[in-house]
N, C-alpha and C. Protein backbone atom coordinates (compact mmCIF):
# COMPACT_ATOMS: atom_id res chain seq x y z
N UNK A 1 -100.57 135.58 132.88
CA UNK A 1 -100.50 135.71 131.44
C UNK A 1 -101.32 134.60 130.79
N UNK A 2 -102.14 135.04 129.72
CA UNK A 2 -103.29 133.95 128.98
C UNK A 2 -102.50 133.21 128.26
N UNK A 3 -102.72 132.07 128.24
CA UNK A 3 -101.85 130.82 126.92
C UNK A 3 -102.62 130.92 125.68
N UNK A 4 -101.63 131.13 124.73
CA UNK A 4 -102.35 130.65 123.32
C UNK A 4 -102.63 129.54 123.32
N UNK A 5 -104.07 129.50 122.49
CA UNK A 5 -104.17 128.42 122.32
C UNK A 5 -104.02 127.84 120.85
N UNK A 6 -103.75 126.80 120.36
CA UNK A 6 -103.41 126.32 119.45
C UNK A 6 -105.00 126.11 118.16
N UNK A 7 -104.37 127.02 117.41
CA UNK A 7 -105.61 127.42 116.21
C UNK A 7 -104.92 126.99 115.02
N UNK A 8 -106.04 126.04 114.58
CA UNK A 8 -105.66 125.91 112.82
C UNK A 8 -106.21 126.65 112.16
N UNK A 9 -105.34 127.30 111.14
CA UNK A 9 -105.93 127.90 110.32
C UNK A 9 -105.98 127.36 109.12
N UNK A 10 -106.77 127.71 108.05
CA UNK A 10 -106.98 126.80 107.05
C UNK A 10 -107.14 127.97 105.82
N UNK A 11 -105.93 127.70 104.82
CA UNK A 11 -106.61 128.99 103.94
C UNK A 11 -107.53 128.14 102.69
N UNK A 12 -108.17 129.05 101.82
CA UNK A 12 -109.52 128.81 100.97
C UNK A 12 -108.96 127.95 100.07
N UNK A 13 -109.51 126.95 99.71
CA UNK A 13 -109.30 125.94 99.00
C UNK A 13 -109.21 127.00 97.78
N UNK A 14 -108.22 126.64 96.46
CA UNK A 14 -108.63 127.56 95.69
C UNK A 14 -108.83 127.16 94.61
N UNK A 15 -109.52 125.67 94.35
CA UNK A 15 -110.07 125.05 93.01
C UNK A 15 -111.49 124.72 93.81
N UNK A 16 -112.67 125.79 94.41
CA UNK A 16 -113.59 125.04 95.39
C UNK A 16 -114.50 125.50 94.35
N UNK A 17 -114.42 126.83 93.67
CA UNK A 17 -115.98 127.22 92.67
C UNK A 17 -116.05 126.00 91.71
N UNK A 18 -114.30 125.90 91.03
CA UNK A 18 -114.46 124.87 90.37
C UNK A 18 -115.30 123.28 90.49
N UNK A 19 -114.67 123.25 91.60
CA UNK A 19 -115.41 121.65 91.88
C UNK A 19 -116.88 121.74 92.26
N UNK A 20 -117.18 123.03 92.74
CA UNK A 20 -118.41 122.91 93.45
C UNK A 20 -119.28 122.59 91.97
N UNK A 21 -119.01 123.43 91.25
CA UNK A 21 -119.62 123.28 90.00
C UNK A 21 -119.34 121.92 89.07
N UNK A 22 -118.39 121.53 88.83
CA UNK A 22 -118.48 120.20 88.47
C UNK A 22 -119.23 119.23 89.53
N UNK A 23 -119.06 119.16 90.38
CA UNK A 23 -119.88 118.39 91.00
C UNK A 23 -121.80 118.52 90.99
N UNK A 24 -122.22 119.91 91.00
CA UNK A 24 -123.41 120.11 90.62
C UNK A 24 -123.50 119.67 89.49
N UNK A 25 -123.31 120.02 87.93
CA UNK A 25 -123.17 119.38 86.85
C UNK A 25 -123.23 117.56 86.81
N UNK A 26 -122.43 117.42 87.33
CA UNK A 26 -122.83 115.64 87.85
C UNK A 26 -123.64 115.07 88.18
N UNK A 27 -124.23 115.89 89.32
CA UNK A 27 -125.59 115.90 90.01
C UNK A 27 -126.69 115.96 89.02
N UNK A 28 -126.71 116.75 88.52
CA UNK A 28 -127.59 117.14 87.78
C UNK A 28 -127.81 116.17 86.36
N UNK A 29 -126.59 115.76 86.08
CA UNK A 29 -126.41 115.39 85.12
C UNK A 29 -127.32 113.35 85.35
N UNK A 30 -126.59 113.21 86.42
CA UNK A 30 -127.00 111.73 87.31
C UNK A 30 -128.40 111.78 87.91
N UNK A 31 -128.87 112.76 88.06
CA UNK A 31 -130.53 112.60 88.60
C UNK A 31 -131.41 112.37 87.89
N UNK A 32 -131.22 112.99 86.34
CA UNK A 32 -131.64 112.23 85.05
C UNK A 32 -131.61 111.18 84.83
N UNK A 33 -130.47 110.22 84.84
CA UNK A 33 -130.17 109.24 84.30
C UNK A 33 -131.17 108.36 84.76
N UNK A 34 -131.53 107.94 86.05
CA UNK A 34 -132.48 106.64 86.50
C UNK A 34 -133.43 107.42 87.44
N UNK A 35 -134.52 107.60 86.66
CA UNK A 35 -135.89 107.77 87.61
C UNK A 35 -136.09 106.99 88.43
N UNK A 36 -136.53 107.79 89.44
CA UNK A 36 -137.19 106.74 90.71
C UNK A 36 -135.79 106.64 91.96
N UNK A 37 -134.94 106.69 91.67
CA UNK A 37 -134.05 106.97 92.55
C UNK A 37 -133.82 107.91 93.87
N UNK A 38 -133.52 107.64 94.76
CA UNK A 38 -133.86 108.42 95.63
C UNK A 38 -132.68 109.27 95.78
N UNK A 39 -132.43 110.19 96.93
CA UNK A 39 -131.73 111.44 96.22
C UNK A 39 -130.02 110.82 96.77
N UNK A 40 -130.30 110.08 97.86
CA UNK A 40 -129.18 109.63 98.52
C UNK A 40 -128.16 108.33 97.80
N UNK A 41 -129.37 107.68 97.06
CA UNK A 41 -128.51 106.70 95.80
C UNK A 41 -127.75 107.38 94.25
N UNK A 42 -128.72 108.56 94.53
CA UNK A 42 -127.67 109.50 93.37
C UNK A 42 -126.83 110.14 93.76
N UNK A 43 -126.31 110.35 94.84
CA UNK A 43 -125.35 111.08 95.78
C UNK A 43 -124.17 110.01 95.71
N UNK A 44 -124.61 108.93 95.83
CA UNK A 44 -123.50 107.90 96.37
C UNK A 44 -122.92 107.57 94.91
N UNK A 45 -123.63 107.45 94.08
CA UNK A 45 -123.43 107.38 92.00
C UNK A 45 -122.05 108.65 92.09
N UNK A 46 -122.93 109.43 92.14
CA UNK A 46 -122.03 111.12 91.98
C UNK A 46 -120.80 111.07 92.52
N UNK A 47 -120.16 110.49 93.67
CA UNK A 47 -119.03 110.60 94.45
C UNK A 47 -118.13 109.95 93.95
N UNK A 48 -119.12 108.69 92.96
CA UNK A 48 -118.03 107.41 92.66
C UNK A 48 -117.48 107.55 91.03
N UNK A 49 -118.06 108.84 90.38
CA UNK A 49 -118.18 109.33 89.04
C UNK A 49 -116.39 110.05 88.81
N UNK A 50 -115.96 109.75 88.15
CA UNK A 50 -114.36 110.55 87.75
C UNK A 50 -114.70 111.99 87.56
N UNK A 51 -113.52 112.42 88.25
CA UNK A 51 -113.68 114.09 88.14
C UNK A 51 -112.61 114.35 87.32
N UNK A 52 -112.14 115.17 87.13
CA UNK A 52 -111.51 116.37 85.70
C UNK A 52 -110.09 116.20 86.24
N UNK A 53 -110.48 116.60 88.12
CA UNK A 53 -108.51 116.27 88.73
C UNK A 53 -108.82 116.11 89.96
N UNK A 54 -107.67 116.15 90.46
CA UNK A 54 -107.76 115.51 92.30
C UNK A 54 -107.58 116.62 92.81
N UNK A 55 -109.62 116.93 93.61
CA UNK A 55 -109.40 118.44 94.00
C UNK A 55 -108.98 118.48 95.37
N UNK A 56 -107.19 118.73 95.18
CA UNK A 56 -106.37 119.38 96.24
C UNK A 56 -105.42 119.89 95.25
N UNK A 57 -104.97 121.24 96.01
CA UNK A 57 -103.83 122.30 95.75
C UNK A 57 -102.69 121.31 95.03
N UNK A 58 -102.09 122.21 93.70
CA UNK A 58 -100.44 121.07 93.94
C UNK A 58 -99.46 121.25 94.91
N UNK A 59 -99.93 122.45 95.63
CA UNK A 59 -98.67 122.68 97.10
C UNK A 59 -99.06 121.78 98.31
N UNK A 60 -100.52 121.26 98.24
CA UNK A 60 -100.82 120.46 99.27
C UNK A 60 -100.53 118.94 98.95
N UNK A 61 -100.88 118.57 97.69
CA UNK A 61 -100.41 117.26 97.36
C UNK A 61 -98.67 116.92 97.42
N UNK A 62 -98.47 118.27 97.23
CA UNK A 62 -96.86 118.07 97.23
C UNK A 62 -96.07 117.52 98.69
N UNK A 63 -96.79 118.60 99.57
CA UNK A 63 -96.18 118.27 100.92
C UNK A 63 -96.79 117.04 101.11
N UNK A 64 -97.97 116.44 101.50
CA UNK A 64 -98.07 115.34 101.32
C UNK A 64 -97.34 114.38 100.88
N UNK A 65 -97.14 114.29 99.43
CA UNK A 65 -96.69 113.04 99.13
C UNK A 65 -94.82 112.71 99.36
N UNK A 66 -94.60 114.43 99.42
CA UNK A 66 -93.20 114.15 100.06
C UNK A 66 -93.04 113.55 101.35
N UNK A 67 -94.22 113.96 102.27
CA UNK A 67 -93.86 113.40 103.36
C UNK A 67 -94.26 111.76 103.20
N UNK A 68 -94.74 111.46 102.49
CA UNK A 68 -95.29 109.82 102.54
C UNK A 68 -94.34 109.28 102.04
N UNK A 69 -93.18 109.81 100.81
CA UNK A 69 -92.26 108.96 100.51
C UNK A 69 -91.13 108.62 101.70
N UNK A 70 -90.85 108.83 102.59
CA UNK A 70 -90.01 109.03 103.82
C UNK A 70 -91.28 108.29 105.48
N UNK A 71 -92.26 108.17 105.03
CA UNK A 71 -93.30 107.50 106.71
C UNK A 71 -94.63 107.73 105.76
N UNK A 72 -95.68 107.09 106.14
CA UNK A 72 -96.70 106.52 105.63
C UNK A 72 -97.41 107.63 106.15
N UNK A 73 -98.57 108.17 105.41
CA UNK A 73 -99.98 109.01 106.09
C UNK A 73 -100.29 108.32 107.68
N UNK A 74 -100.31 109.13 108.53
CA UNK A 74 -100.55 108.88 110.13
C UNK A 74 -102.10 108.31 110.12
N UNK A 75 -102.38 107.71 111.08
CA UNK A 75 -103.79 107.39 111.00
C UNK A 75 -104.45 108.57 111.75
N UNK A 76 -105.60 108.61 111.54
CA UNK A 76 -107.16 109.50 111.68
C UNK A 76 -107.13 110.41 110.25
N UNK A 77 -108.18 111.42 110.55
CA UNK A 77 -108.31 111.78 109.16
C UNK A 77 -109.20 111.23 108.46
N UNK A 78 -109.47 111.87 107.40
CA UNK A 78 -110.41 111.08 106.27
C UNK A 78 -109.40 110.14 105.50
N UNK A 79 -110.49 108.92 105.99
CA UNK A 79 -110.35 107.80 104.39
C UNK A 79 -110.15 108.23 103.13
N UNK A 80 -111.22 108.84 102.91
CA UNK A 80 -111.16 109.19 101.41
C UNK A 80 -110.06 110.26 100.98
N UNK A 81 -109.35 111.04 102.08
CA UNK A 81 -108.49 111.78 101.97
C UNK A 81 -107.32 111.04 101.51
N UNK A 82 -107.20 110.05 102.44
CA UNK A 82 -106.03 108.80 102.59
C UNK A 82 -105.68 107.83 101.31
N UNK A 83 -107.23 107.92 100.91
CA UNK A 83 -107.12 106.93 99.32
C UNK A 83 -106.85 108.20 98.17
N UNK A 84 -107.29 108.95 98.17
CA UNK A 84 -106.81 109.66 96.92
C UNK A 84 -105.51 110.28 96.95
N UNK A 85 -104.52 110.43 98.35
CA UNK A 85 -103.14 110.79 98.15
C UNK A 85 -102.84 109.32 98.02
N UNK A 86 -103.32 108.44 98.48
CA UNK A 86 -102.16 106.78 98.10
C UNK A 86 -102.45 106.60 96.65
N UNK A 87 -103.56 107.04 95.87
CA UNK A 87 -103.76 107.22 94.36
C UNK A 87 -102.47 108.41 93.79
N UNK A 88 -102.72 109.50 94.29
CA UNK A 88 -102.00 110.08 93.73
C UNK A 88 -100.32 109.88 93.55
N UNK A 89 -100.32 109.21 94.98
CA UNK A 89 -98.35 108.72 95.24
C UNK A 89 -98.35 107.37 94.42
N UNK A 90 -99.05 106.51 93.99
CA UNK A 90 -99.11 104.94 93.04
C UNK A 90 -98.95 105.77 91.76
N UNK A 91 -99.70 106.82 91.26
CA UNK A 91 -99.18 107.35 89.72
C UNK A 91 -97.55 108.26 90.00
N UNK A 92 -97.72 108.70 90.73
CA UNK A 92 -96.27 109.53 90.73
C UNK A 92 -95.33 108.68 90.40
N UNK A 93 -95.40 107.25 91.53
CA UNK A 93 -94.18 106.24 91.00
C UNK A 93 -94.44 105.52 90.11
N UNK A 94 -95.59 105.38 89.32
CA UNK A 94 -95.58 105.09 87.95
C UNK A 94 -94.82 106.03 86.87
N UNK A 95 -94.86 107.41 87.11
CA UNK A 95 -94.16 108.60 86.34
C UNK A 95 -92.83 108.16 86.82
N UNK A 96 -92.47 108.02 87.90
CA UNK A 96 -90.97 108.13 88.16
C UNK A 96 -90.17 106.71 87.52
N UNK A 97 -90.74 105.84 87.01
CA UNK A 97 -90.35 104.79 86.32
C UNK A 97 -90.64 105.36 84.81
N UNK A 98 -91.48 105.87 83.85
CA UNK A 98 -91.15 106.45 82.82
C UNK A 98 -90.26 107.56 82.54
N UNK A 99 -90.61 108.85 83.54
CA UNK A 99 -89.86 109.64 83.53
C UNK A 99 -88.82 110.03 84.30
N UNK A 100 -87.63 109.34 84.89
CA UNK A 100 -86.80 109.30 85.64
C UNK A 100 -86.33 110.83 85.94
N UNK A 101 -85.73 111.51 84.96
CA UNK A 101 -85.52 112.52 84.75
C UNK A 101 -86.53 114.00 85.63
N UNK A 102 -88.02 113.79 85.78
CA UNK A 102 -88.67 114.56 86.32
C UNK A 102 -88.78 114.51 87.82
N UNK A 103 -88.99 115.61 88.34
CA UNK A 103 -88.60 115.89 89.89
C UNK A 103 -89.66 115.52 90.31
N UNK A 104 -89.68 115.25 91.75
CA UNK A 104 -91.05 114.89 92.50
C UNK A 104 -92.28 115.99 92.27
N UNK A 105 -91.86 117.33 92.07
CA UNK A 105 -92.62 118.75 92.14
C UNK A 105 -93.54 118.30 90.70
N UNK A 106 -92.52 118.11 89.61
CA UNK A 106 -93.23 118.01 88.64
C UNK A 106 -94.21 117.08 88.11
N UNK A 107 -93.82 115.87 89.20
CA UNK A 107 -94.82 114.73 88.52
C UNK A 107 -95.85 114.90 89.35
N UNK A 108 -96.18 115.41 90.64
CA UNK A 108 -97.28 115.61 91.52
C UNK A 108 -98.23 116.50 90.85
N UNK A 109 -97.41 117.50 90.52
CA UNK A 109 -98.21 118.46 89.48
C UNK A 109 -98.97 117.92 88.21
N UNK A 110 -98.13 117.32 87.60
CA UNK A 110 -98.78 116.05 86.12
C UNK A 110 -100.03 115.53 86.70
N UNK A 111 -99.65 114.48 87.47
CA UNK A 111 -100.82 113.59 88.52
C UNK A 111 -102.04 114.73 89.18
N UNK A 112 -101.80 115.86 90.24
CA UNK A 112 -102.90 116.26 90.25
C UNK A 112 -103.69 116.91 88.97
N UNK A 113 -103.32 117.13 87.92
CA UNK A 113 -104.17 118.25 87.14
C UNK A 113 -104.60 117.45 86.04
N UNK A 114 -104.72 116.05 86.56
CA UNK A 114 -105.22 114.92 85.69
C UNK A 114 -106.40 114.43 85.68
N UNK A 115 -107.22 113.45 85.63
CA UNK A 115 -108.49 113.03 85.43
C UNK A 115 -108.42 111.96 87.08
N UNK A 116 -108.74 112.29 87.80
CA UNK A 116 -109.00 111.26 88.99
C UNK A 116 -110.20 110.49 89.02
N UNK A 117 -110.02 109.19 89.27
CA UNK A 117 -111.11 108.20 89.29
C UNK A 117 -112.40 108.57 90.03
N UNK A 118 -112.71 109.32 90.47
CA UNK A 118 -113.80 109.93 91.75
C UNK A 118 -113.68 110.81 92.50
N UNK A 119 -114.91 111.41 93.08
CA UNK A 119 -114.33 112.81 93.51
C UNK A 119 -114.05 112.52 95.32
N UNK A 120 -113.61 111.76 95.67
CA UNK A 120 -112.67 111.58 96.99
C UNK A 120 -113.82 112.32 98.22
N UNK A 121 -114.89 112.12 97.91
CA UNK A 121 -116.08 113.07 99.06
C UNK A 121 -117.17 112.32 99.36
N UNK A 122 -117.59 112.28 100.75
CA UNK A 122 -118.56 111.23 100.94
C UNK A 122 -119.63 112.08 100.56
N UNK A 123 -120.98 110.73 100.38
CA UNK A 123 -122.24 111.63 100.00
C UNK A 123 -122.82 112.64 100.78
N UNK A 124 -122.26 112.58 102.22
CA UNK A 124 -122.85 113.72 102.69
C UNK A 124 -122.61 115.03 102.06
N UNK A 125 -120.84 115.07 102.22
CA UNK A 125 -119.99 116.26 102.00
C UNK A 125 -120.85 116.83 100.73
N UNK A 126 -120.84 115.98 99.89
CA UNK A 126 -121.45 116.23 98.16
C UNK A 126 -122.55 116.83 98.55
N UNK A 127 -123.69 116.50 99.26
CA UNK A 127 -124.85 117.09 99.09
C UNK A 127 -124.57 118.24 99.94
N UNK A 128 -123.93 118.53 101.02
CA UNK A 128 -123.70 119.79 101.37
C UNK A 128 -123.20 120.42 100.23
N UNK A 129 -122.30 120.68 99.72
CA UNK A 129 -121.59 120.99 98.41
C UNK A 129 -122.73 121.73 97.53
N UNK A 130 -123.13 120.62 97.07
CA UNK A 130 -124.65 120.74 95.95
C UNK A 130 -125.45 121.76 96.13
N UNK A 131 -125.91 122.18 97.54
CA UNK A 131 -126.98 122.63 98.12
C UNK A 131 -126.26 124.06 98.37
N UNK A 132 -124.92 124.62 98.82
CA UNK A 132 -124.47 125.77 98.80
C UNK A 132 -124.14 125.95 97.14
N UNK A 133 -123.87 125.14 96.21
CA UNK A 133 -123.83 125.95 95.06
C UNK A 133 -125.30 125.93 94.37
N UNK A 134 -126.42 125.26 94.43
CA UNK A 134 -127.57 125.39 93.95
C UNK A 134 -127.77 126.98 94.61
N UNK A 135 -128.14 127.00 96.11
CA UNK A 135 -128.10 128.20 96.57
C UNK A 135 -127.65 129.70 96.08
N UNK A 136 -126.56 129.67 96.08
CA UNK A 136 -125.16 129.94 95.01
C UNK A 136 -125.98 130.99 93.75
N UNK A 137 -126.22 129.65 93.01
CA UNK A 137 -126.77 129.60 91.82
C UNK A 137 -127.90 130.37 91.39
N UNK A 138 -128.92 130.08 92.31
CA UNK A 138 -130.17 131.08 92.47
C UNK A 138 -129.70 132.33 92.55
N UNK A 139 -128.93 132.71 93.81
CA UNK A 139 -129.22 134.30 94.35
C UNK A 139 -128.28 134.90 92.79
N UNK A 140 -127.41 134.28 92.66
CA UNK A 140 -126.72 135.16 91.45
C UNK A 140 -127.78 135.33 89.94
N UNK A 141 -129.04 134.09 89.81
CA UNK A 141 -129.91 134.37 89.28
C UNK A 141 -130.82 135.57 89.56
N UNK A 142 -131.31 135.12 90.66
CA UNK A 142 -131.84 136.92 91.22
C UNK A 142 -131.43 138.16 90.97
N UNK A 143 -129.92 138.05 91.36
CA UNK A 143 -129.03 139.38 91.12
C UNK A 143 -129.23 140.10 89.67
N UNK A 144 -129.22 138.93 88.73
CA UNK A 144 -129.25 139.19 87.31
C UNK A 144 -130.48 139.90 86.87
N UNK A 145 -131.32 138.96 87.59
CA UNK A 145 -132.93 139.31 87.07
C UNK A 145 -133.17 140.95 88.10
N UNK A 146 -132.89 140.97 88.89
CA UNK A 146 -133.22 142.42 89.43
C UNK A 146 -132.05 143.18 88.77
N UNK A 147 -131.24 143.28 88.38
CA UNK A 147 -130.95 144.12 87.14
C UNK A 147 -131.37 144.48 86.23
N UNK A 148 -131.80 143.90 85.14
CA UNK A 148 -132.83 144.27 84.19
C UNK A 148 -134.38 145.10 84.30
């Protein structure tokens, strides 16, 4: 008899058009700003730029940060993964000292759909990012224009 083998599955991020596009917008917006720059110093600008919210699910931040109040994030993994849930769990217990009254569900929710200091993605990730929604961007241009 064959052994399963152990598969992660991963379902679709589902704030990804969103970000992909704010993050192009950034891009775009930052490649202007200082001529002469090369593409990898505006990449590294772009990552460190505040985004709109902290793009993860509130069902993923949730389990998360429940599990961190009870044992700390395990090591491996992304850094930057690691710093924006220890961001997100430092405002929660800032909420839980104003708002005593609100449940863990609700203040994770407050905290993610807030303005986060940076978008938690190294410059690689970003320029991959960039380059499937520029891509993106075109063919749905095409699409348009061969309509008419």
């Amino acid at each position: 008899m064959e052994r399963k083998r152990n598969v992660i599955r991963r379902s679709a991020f589902e704030y990804r058009k969103k970000r992909d596009r704010e993050l192009l917008e950034v891009f775009n917006r930052e490649l202007g700003a200082l001529p002469g720059e090369t593409v990898d110093e505006v990449l590294r600008r772009v990552v460190e730029c505040p985004s709109r919210r902290f793009w993860v699910s509130e069902e993923r931040a949730l389990r998360v940060i429940g599990s961190m109040m009870n044992r700390p994030l395990p090591s491996g993994g992304s850094a930057l993964r690691h710093e924006m849930f220890e961001e997100i769990k430092r405002r929660c217990d800032l909420l839980a000292v104003e708002h005593p009254d609100w449940s863990l569900s609700r203040r994770v929710f407050y905290v993610v759909g807030r303005e986060a200091p940076r978008f938690y993605l190294s410059p690689y990730r970003a320029h991959v990012i960039i380059c499937e929604e520029r891509r993106r961007c075109r063919a749905e241009m095409l699409r348009r224009l061969r309509r008419c």
